[in-house]
Protein backbone atom coordinates (compact mmCIF):
# COMPACT_ATOMS: atom_id res chain seq x y z
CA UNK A 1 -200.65 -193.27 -20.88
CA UNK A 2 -202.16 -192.20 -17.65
CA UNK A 3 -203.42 -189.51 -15.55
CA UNK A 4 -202.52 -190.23 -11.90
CA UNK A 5 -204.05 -187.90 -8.96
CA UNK A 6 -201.32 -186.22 -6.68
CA UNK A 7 -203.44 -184.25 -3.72
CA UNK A 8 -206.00 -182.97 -6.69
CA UNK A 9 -203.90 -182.30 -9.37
CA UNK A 10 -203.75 -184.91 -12.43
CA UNK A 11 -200.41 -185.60 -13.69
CA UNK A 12 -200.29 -186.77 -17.30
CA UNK A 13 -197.88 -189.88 -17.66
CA UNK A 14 -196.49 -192.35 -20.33
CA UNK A 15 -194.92 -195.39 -19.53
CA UNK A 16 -193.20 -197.95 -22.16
CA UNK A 17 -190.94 -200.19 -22.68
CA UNK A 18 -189.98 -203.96 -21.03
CA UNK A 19 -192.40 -204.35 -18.00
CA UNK A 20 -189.31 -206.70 -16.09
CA UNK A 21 -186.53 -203.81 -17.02
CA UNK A 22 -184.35 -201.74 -15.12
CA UNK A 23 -186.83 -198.36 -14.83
CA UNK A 24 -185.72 -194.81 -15.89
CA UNK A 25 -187.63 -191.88 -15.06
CA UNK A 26 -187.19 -188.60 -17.55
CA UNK A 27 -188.12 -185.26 -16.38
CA UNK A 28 -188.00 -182.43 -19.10
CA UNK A 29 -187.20 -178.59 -18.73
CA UNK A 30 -189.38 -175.68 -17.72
CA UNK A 31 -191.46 -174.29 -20.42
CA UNK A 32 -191.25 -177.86 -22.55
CA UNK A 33 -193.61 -181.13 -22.34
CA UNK A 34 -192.56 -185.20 -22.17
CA UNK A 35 -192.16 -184.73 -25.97
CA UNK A 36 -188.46 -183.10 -25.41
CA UNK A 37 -187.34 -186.99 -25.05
CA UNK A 38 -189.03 -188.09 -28.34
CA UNK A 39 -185.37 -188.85 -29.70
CA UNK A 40 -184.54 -190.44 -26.71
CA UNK A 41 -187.31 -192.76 -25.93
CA UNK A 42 -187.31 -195.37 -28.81
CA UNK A 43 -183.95 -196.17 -28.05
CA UNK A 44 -183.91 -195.65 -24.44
CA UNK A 45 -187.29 -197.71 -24.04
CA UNK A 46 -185.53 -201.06 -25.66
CA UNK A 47 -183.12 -201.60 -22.62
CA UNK A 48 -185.69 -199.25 -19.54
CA UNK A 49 -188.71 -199.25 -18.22
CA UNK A 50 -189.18 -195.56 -19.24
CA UNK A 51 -191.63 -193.23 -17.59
CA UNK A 52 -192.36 -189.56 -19.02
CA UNK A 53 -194.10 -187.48 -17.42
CA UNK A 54 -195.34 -183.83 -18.12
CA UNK A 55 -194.59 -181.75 -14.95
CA UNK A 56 -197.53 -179.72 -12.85
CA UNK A 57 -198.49 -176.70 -14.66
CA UNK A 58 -196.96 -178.01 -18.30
CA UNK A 59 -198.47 -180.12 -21.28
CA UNK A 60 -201.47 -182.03 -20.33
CA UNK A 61 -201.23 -182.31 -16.62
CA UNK A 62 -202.88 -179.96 -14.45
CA UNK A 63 -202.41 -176.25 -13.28
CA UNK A 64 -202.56 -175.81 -9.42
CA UNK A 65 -201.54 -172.10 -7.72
CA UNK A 66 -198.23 -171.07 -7.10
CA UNK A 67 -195.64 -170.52 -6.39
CA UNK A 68 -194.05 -174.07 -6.52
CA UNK A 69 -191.09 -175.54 -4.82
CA UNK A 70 -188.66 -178.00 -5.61
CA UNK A 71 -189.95 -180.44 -2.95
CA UNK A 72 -193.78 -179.75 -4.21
CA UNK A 73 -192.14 -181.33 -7.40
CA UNK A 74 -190.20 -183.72 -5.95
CA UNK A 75 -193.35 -184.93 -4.20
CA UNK A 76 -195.07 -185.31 -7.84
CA UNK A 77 -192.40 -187.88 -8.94
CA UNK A 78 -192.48 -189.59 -5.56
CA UNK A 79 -196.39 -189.96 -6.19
CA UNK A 80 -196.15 -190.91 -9.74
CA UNK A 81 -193.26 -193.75 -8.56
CA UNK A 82 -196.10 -195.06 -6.30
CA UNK A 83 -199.09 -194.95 -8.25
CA UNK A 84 -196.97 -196.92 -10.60
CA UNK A 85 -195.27 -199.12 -8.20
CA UNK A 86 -191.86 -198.43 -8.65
CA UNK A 87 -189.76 -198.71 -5.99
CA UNK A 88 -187.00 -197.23 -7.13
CA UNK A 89 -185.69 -195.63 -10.40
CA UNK A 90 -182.58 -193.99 -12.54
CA UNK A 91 -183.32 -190.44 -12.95
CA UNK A 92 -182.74 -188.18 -15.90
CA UNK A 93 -183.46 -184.63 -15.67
CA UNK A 94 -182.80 -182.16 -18.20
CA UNK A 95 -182.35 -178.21 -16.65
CA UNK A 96 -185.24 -177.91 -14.08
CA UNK A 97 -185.58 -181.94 -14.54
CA UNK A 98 -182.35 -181.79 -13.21
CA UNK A 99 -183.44 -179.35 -10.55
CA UNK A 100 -186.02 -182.02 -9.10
CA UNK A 101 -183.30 -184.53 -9.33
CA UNK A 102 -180.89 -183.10 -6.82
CA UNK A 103 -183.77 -182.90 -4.62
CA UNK A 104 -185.10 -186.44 -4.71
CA UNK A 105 -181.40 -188.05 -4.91
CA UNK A 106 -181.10 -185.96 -1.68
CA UNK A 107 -184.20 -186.40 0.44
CA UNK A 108 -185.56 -190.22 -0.99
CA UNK A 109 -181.76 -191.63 -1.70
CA UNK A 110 -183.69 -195.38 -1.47
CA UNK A 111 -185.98 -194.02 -4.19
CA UNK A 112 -182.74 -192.87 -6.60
CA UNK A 113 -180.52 -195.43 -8.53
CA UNK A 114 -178.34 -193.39 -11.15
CA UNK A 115 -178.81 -189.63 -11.44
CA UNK A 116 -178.13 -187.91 -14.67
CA UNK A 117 -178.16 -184.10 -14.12
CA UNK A 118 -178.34 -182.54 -17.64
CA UNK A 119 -177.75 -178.93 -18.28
CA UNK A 120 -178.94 -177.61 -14.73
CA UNK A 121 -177.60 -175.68 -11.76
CA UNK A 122 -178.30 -175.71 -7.96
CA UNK A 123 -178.81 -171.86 -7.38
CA UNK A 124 -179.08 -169.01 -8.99
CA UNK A 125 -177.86 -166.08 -6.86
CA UNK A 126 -179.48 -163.37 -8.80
CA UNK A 127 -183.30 -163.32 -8.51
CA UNK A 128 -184.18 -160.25 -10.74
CA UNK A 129 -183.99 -161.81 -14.30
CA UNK A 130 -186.24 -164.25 -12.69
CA UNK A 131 -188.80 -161.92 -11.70
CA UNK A 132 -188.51 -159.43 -14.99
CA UNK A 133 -189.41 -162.77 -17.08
CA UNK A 134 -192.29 -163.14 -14.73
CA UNK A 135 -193.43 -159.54 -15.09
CA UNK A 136 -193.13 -159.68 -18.95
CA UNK A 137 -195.02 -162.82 -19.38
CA UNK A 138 -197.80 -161.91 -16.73
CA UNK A 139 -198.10 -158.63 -18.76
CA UNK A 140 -197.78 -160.13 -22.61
CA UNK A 141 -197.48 -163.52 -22.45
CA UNK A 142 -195.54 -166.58 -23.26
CA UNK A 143 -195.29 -165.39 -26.94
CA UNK A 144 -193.03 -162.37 -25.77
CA UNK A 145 -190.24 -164.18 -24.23
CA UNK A 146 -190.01 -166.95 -26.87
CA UNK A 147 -188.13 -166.17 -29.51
CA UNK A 148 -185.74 -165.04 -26.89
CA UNK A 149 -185.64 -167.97 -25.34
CA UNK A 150 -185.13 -170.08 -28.48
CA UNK A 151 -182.12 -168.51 -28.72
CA UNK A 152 -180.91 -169.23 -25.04
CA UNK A 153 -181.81 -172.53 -26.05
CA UNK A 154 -180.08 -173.60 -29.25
CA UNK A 155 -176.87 -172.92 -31.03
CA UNK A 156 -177.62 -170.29 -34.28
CA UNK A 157 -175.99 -173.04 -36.54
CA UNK A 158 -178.69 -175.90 -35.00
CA UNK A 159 -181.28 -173.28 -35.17
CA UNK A 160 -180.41 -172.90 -38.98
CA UNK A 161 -179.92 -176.63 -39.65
CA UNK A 162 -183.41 -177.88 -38.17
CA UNK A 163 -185.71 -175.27 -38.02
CA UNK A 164 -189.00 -177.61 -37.59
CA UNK A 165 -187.50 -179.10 -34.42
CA UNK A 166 -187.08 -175.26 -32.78
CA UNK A 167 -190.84 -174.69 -34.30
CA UNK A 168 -191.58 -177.37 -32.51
CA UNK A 169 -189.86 -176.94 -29.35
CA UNK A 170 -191.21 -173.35 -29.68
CA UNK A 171 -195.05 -174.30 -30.00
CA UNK A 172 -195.19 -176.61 -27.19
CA UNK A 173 -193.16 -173.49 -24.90
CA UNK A 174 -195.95 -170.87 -25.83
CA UNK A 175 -198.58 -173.54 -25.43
CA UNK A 176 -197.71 -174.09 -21.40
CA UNK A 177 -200.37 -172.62 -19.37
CA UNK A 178 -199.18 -169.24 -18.06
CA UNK A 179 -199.90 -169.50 -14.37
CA UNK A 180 -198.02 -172.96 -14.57
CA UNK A 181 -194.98 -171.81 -16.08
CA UNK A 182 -194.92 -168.65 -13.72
CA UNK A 183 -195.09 -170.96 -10.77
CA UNK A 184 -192.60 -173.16 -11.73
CA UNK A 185 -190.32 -170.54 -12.62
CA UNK A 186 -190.69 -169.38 -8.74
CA UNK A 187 -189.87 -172.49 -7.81
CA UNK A 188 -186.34 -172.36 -9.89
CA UNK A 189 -185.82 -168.71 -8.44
CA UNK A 190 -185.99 -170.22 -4.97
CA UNK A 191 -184.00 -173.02 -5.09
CA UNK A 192 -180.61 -173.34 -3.13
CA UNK A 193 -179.45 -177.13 -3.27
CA UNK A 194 -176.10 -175.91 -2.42
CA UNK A 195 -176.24 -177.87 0.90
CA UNK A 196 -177.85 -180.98 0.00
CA UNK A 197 -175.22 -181.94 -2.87
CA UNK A 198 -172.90 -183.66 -0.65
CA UNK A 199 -175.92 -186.23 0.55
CA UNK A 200 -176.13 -186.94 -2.67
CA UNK A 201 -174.54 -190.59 -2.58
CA UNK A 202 -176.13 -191.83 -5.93
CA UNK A 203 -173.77 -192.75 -9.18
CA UNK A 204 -173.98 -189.25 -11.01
CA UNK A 205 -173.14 -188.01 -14.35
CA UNK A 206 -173.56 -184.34 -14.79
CA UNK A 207 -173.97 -183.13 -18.90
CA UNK A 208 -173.26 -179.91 -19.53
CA UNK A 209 -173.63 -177.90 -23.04
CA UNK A 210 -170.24 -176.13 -24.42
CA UNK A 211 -172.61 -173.24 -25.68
CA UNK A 212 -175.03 -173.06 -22.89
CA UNK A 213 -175.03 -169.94 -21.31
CA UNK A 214 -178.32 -170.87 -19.14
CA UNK A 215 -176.46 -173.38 -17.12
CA UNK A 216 -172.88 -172.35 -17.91
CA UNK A 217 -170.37 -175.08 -17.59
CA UNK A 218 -169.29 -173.53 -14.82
CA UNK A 219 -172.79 -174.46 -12.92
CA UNK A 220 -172.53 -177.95 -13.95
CA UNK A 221 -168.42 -178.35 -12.58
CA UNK A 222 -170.05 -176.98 -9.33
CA UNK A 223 -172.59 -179.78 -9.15
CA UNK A 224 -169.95 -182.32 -10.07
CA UNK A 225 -167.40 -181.16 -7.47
CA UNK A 226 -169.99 -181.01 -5.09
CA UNK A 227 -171.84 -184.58 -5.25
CA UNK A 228 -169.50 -187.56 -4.37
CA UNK A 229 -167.75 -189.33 -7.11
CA UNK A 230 -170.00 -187.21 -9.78
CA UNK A 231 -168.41 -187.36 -13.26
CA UNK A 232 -168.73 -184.73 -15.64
CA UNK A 233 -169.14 -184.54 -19.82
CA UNK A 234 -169.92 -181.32 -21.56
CA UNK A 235 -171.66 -181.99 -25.56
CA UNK A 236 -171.56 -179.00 -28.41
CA UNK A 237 -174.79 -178.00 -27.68
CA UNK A 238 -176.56 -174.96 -26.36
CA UNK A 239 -179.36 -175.65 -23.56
CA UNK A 240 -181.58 -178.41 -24.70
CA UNK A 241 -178.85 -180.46 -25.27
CA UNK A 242 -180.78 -183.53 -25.89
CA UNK A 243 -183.26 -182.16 -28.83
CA UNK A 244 -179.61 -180.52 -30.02
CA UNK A 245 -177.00 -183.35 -29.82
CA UNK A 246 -179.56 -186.40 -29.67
CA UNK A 247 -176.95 -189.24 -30.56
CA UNK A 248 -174.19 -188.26 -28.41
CA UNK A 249 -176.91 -187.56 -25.68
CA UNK A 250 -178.18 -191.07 -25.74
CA UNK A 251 -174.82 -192.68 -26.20
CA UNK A 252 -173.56 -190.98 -22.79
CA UNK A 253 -176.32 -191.59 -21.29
CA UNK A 254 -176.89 -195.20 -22.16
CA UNK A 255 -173.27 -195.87 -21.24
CA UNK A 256 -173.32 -194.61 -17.73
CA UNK A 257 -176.62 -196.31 -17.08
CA UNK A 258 -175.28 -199.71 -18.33
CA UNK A 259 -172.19 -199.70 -16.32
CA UNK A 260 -171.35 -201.89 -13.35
CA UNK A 261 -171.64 -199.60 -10.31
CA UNK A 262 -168.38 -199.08 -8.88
C-alpha cells in the first residue's frame, strides 16, 4: 500500500500480485472505496499485476475542492501509472470507474491495453436528479440518500440473501467524505463522452446488469455500438454487479483479458 502525491492531493493505493505480470488497473464506483473488488482481487491478483486505488475525495485518499472532471480523474490514474512505473495497463472500471475509462482509452490510447466498461454510461442528458442528490446530501447528508441508493444498487432478492455485504457496501458509502462525493458527482453530471467513443481503438468488453436501472442496458448497448469492435454481456445483477454476481463477474472478465487479441 501507498500514498502517492498527484499536484497535492495523496491518493491511497494497493498494489499485489506477480511483479513480472500482465498489469490490471481497477477503478470502483462513486460513493464506494478499493474494497468493492475484494471478491475480485484474490483471484484476479494470481494471473495481474493488480492496482486498486481509492479515487480523490473517497476512502483514504484525499479531499481537494470541486467540482471534478473526468479528465481531473483521468489525470489521477495517469499519475498513479507513473509513480508506479507502469507503462501501460488493462483497465476495469465499474460505473464511474467506467466513466474514467472511456476517458483515458480515449485521450492516452498508448497508456490502455483492454478496457472493461462495467455498468456505466457516457452521458446523462438530464442534469436535475444530479443536482437534487447534491442538494439533499449538502443539506442532510450521505445518510439520507443511502438506503435509497442501496436499493438502486442491488436486486431485493441479493439484498435479502446477503445482507452483511449491502451493510457493508452501505458503511463504506456514508463514510465518503461529503465534499468528495459532491464533487465527483459533478464530475458524472458533466460528462459527455459521446464523441470520444469512436477513438476508442482498445479491445472492449462492456458488462451491463439485467436489473440495473442506473446504467440501463440500454446505456451500455450505446457504448458498445459506439466503440469499435466493443462486445457486450449483460449478468443478473442490479448496479454493483461485481459485489452482486462475483463469479460470473470474474469469469467474464478473466476470459476477455486472457484472450489472444484479435
Amino acid at each position: 500500500m501507498a500514498m502517492i502525491d498527484v499536484e497535492g492531493c495523496a491518493l491511497y493505493v494497493e498494489v499485489e500480485g506477480p511483479a513480472a505480470a500482465p498489469v490490471l488497473m481497477l477503478s470502483n464506483s462513486l460513493g464506494t472505496d478499493l474494497h468493492v473488488w475484494d471478491e475480485q482481487a484474490p483471484v484476479w491478483s494470481r494471473h495481474f499485476r493488480l492496482i486498486r486505488y481509492d479515487r480523490r475525495g473517497h476512502g483514504r485518499s484525499g479531499v481537494t475542492p470541486g467540482p471534478y472532471s473526468m479528465e481531473r480523474l483521468g489525470k489521477d490514474a495517469l499519475a498513479i501509472m507513473d509513480a508506479l512505473n507502469v507503462s501501460k495497463v488493462s483497465w476495469c472500471g465499474l460505473s464511474m470507474g467506467g466513466m474514467v475509462g472511456q476517458w483515458l482509452a480515449a485521450h492516452a490510447p498508448q497508456r490502455i491495453d483492454k478496457l472493461i466498461l462495467s455498468n456505466t454510461s457516457c452521458y446523462y442528458p438530464d442534469k436535475e436528479p444530479w443536482n437534487q442528490r447534491i442538494k439533499t446530501i449538502r443539506a442532510r447528508g450521505l445518510e439520507a440518500v443511502a438506503d435509497n441508493l442501496m436499493n438502486l444498487w442491488f436486486t431485493a432478492d441479493f439484498r435479502t440473501r446477503a445482507p452483511d455485504t449491502v451493510a457493508r457496501i452501505k458503511e463504506a458509502l456514508v463514510a465518503t467524505p461529503i465534499d468528495g462525493y459532491i464533487a465527483c458527482c459533478e464530475a458524472v453530471r458533466d460528462m459527455d463522452h459521446r464523441a470520444i467513443l469512436a477513438k476508442i481503438n482498445s479491445p472492449t468488453l462492456v458488462i451491463a446488469g439485467r436489473h440495473d436501472t442506473a446504467t440501463p442496458v440500454a446505456a451500455a448497448e450505446f457504448i458498445r455500438s459506439h466503440i469499435p469492435r466493443a462486445s457486450l454481456t449483460v449478468l443478473d445483477a442490479a448496479h454493483i454487479s461485481n459485489v452482486e454476481q462475483p463469479a460470473a463477474f470474474i469469469a467474464e472478465v478473466l476470459g476477455f483479458l486472457t484472450q489472444p487479441k484479435s
